[in-house]
Each structure stands twice: as structure tokens, then as C-alpha cells.
Protein backbone atom coordinates (compact mmCIF):
# COMPACT_ATOMS: atom_id res chain seq x y z
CA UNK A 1 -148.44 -161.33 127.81
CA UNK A 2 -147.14 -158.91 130.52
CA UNK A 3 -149.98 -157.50 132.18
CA UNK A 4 -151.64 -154.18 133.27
CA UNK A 5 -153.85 -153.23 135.58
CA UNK A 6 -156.06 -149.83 136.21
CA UNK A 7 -157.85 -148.98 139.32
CA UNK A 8 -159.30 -145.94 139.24
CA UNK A 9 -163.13 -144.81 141.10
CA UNK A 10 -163.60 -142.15 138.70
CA UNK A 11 -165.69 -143.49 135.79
CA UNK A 12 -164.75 -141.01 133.39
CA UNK A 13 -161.39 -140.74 134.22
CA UNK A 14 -160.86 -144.57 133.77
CA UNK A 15 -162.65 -144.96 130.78
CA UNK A 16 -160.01 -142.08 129.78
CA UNK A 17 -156.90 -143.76 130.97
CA UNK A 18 -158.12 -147.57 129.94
CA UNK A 19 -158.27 -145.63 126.10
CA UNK A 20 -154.95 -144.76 126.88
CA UNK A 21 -153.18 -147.67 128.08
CA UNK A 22 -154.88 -150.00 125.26
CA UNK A 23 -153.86 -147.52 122.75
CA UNK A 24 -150.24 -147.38 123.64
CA UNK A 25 -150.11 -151.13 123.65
CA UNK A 26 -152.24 -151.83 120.22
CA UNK A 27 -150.34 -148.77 118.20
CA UNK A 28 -146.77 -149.76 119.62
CA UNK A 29 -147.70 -153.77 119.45
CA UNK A 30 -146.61 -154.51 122.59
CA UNK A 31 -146.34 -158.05 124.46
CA UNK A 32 -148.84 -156.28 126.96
CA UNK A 33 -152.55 -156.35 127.99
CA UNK A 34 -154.77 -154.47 130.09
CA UNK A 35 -155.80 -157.16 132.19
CA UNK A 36 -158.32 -155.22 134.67
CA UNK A 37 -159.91 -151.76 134.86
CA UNK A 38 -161.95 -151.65 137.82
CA UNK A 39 -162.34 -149.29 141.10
CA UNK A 40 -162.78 -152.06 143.48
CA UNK A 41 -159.19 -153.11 145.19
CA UNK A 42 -160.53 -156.65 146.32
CA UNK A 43 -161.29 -157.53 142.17
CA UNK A 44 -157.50 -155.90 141.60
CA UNK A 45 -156.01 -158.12 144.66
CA UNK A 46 -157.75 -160.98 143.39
CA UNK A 47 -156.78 -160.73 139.64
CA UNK A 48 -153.16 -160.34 140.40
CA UNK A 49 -153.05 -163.16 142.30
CA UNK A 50 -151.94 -165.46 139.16
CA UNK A 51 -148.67 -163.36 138.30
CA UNK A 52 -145.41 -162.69 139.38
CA UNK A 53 -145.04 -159.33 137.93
CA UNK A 54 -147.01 -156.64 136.44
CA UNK A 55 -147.71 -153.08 136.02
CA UNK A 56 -150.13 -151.28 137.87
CA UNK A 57 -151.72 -147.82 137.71
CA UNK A 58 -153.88 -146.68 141.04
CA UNK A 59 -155.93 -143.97 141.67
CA UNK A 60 -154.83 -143.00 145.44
CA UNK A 61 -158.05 -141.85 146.64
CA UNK A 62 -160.91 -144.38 146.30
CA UNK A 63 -164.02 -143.66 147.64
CA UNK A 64 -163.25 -140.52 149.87
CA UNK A 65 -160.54 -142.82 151.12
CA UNK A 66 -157.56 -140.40 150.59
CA UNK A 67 -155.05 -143.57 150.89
CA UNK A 68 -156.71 -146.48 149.71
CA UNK A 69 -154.21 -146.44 146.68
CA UNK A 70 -151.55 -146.30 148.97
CA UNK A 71 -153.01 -149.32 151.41
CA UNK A 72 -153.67 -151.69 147.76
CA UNK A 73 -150.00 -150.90 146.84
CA UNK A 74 -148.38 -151.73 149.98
CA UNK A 75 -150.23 -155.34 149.31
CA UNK A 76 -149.34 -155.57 145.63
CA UNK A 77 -145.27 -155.00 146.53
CA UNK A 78 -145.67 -157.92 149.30
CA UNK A 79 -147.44 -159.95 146.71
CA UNK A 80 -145.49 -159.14 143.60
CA UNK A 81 -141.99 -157.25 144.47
CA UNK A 82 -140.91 -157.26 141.41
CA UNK A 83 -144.37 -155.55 140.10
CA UNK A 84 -144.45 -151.80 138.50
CA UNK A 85 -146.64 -149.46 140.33
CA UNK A 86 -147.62 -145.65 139.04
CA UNK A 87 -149.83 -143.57 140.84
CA UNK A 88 -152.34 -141.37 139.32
CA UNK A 89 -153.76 -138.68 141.81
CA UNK A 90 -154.66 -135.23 142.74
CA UNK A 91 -152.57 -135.70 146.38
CA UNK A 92 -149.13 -134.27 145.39
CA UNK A 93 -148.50 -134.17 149.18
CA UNK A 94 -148.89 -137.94 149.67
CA UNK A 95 -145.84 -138.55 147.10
CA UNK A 96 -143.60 -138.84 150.30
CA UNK A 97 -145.47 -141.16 152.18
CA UNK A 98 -144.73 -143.38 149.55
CA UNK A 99 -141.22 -143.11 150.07
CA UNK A 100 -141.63 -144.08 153.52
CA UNK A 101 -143.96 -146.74 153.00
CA UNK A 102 -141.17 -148.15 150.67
CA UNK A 103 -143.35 -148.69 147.76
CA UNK A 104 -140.89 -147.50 145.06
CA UNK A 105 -143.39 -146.00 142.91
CA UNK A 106 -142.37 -145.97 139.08
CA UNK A 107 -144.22 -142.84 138.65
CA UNK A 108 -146.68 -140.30 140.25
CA UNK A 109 -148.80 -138.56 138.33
CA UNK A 110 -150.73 -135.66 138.95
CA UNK A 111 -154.03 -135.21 137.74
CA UNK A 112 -154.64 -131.37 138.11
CA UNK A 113 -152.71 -131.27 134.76
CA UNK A 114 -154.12 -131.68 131.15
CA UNK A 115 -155.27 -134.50 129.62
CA UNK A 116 -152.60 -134.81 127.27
CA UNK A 117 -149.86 -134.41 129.73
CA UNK A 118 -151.48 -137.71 131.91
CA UNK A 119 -151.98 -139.59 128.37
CA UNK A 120 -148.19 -138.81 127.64
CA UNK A 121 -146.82 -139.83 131.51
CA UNK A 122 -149.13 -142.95 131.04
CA UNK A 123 -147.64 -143.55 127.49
CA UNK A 124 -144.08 -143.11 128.82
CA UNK A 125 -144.41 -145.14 131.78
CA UNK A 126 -145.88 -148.21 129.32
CA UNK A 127 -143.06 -147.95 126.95
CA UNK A 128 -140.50 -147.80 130.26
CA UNK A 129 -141.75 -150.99 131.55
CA UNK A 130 -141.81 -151.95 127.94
CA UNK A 131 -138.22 -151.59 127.53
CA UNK A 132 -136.83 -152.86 130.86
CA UNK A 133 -139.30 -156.60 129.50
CA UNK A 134 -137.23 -156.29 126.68
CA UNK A 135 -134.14 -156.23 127.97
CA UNK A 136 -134.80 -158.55 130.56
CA UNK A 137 -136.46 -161.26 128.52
CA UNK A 138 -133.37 -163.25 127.17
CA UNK A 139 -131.38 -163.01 130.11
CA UNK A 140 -133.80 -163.21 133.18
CA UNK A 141 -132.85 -166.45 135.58
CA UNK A 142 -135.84 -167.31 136.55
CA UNK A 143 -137.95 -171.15 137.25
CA UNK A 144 -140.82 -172.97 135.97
CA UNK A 145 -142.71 -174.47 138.43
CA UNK A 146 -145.85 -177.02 138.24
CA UNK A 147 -147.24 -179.37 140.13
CA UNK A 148 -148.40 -183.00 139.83
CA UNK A 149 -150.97 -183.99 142.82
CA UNK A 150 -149.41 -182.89 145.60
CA UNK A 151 -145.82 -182.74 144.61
CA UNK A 152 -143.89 -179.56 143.26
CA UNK A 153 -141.33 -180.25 141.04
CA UNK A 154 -138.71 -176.69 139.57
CA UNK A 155 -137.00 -176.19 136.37
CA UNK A 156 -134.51 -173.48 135.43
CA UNK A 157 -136.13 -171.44 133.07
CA UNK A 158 -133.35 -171.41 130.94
CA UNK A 159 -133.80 -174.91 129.75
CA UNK A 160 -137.54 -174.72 129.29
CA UNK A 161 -138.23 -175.13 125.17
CA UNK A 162 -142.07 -175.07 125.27
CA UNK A 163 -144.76 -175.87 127.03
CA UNK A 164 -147.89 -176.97 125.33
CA UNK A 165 -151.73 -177.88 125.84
CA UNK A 166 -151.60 -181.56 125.28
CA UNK A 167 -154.72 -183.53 123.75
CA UNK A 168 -153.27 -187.06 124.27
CA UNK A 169 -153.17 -186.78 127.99
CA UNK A 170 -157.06 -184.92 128.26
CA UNK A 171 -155.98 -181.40 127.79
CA UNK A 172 -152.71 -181.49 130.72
CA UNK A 173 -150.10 -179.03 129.68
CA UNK A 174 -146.90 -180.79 128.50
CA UNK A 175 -143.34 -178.98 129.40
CA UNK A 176 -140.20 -179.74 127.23
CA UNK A 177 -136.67 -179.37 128.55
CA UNK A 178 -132.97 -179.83 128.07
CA UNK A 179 -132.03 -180.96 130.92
CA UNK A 180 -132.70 -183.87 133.13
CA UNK A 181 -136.29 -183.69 132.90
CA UNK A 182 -136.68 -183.31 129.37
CA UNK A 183 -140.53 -183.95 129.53
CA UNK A 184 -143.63 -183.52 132.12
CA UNK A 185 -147.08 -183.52 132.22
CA UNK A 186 -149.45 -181.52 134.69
CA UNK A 187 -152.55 -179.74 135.25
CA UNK A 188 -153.01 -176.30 134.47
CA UNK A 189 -154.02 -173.30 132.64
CA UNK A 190 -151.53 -171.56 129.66
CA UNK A 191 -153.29 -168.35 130.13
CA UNK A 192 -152.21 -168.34 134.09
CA UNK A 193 -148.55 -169.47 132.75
CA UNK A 194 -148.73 -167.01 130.09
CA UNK A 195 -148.98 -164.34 132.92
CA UNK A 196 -147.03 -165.59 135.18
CA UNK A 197 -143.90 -166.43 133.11
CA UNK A 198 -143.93 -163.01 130.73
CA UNK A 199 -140.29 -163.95 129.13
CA UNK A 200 -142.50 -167.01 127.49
CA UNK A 201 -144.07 -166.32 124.39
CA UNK A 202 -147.49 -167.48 123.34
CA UNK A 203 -147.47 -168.47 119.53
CA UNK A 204 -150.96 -169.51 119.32
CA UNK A 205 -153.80 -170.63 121.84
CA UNK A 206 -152.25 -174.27 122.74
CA UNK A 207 -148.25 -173.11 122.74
CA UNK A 208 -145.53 -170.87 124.46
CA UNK A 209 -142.36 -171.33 123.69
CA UNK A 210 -138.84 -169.64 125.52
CA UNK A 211 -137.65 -167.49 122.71
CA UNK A 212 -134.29 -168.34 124.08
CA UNK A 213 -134.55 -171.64 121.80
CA UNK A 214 -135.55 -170.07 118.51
CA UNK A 215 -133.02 -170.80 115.63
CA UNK A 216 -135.56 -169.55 112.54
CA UNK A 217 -138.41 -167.55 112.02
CA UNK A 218 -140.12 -168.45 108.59
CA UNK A 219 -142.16 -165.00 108.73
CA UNK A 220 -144.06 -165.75 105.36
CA UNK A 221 -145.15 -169.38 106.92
CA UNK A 222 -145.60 -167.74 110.03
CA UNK A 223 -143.30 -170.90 111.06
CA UNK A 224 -141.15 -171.28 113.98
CA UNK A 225 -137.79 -173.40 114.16
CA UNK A 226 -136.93 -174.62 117.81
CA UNK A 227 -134.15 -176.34 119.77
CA UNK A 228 -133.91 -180.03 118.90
CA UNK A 229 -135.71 -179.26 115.24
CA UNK A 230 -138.99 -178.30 116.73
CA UNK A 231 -141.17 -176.47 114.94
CA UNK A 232 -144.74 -174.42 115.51
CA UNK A 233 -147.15 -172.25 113.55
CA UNK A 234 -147.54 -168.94 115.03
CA UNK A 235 -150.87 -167.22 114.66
CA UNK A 236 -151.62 -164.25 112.46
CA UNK A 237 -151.63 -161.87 115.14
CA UNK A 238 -148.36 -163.44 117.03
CA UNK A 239 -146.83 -163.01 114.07
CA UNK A 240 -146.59 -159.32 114.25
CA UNK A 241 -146.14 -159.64 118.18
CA UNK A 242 -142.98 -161.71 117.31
CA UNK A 243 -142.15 -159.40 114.53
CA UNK A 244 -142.37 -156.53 117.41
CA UNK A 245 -140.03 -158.63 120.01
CA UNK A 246 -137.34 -159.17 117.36
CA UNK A 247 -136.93 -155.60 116.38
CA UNK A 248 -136.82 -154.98 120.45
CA UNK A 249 -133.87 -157.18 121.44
CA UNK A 250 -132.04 -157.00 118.11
């Protein structure tokens, strides 16, 4: 799932936008989540630590601090250049600090505007990221790391098949490939690779697979055919996620 984030001070205003940005996801069925709404910055910091990408809405003032938004995205693009950030404010004036900060802002949003307008910039700037995933997904060259004790060990994305929760080695996560090392086991957590690697797709709590290496879909059986005749059930829910993706990049 790629994820979201909202930090906003404002209760009312982030209860608003969090309707928002879970609506746009549920109604357009998006590979997405909202991951974190929250007006603390450290909580934000700290939940983004486990991804390599992401999009992020901020509130610029926090707490009477007119920049705080600013200072937490300055952090996030060291931490995750490749993340998309949007800032929601009433400080039209600070748009060009962000240009010399170099923060290359997806958006900026003004709040002294109506509701609907900020629901529809929010909407738009979901199904922008949206699309750029999409396009991305099959053709992003990108690696799968883990690590086994203290060793790190790399391989190309492009010839990861799956990587699964494994019950015959206590619960490690299993990685298959096509290339020289066609098979690992390692410690870990799907959910963190789930957000970490968003061109993987999770087809039910103990699998993601690279849709790179999908030959069929059986969309009645809800059954996946892989590289090397591999197969997996998809879940009733990732069904119509996977339903969503193949309408994207068709």
C-alpha cells in the first residue's frame, strides 16, 4: 500500500481533511492508505521512518509556529526524496520560501478558500500521485533488500516473484527470485515491506507478489498465476484492489 500521511494542529480541520483523503482512496479503490493523522511532527517523523516514499499533507503552522510545516518537510525530503509533499495553509506568502528551501512542494493549498475547493485540491493531488504509482509500478528499477544477522544481502527488484510469511521456518519471510538467489529467508515484517516496496502487491495477509510476474488472473477464484507456475489466492478485498491496478496500467 502506498502511504499517506496528514499533519494538521487544527482538530476540526483534520478530522475534515482525514474524511477527505480516506474518501478519495475508498471511492476510487486506490492502492493507498492514510497511514497517520496526527499534529505532532515527532509521531509523523517517526512513522515514516519504515518507507521509502510517500505522500504527505502538512499544515505549515503548528502550534503558533508559523514554519513548523516547513522545518518537518525539509526532514521528510532528506529522509524520503522521492516522497510527495502538499502543503495546506493560510501563509500564501511562505509559498516561496519553499522554493528556496528546495522542498519541491507538489501542491500548496490555501485554506482561506471553501471547503469544497480544499476537498477538490486534496482529491486532485491523491489521484496525481495516484497516477504517477501507476505508471511507475511496472517499470520502476528499484532493490529488495533484507538482512540475515548482521549481513545485508540486494536483489534487483525486477527479479523478485514474491515474498511470503513462512510458517516452516517460525514465521521468517521467504523471498523468491529468478536470478542467482532464487530463494532466502530473513526476519521481518510484510507490513514494513508492504510500505516500503509500494510496486509490490499484497494479495492477502502472508503474501506480496511483483505484479511484474503475473501471467493469469482467475478473477472468479480470486486466483493468481505466477512466474514458474506459482499460484496464490487473493483476498476478497485485494481482489477489487487488483481489479483497480489492472484497469490503471492497461
Amino acid at each position: 500500500m502506498f502511504p499517506v500521511y496528514l499533519l494538521e494542529d487544527n482538530q476540526s480541520q483534520r478530522t475534515q481533511y482525514t474524511d477527505f483523503i480516506k474518501k478519495a482512496i475508498m471511492i476510487n479503490e486506490y492502492a493507498m492508505t492514510l497511514m497517520l493523522s496526527t499534529d505532532d511532527p515527532k509521531k509523523l517523523l517517526a512513522a515514516s521512518q519504515h518507507t521509502k516514499t510517500g505522500l504527505f499533507f502538512l499544515d505549515m503552522e503548528i502550534k503558533e509556529d508559523t514554519t513548523a510545516g516547513l522545518k518537518i518537510s525539509e526532514k521528510i525530503r532528506a529522509q524520503l526524496p522521492l516522497a510527495n509533499i502538499v502543503f495546506i495553509t493560510t501563509h500564501e506568502e511562505l509559498s516561496f520560501v519553499t522554493l528556496e528551501r528546495r522542498v519541491a512542494p507538489l501542491d500548496y493549498i490555501l485554506k482561506d478558500q471553501f471547503l469544497e475547493a480544499i476537498q477538490k485540491k486534496i482529491v486532485m493531488d491523491i489521484d496525481n500521485v495516484q497516477a504517477q504509482q501507476a505508471k511507475t509500478m511496472f517499470q520502476k528499477k528499484i532493490v529488495f533488500n533484507y538482512k540475515i544477522g548482521n549481513r545485508f544481502f540486494s536483489i534487483p527488484m525486477n527479479q523478485v516473484v514474491l515474498v511470503q510469511i513462512n510458517q516452516a521456518t517460525n514465521g521468517q519471510l521467504t523471498v523468491l527470485a529468478t536470478g542467482e538467489k532464487k530463494e532466502a529467508s530473513f526476519p521481518g515484517s510484510l507490513g514494513v515491506l508492504e510500505a516500503a516496496y509500494p510496486n509490490l502487491f499484497r494479495c492477502n495477509k502472508s503474501l506480496l507478489i511483483n505484479p511484474d510476474y503475473i501471467e493469469n488472473y482467475d478473477a472468479k477464484k480470486r486466483v493468481l498465476q505466477l512466474y514458474g507456475e506459482l499460484t496464490c489466492k487473493v483476498s476478497f478485498r485485494k481482489g477489487r484492489e487488483l481489479a483497480k491496478w489492472f484497469k490503471t496500467v492497461s
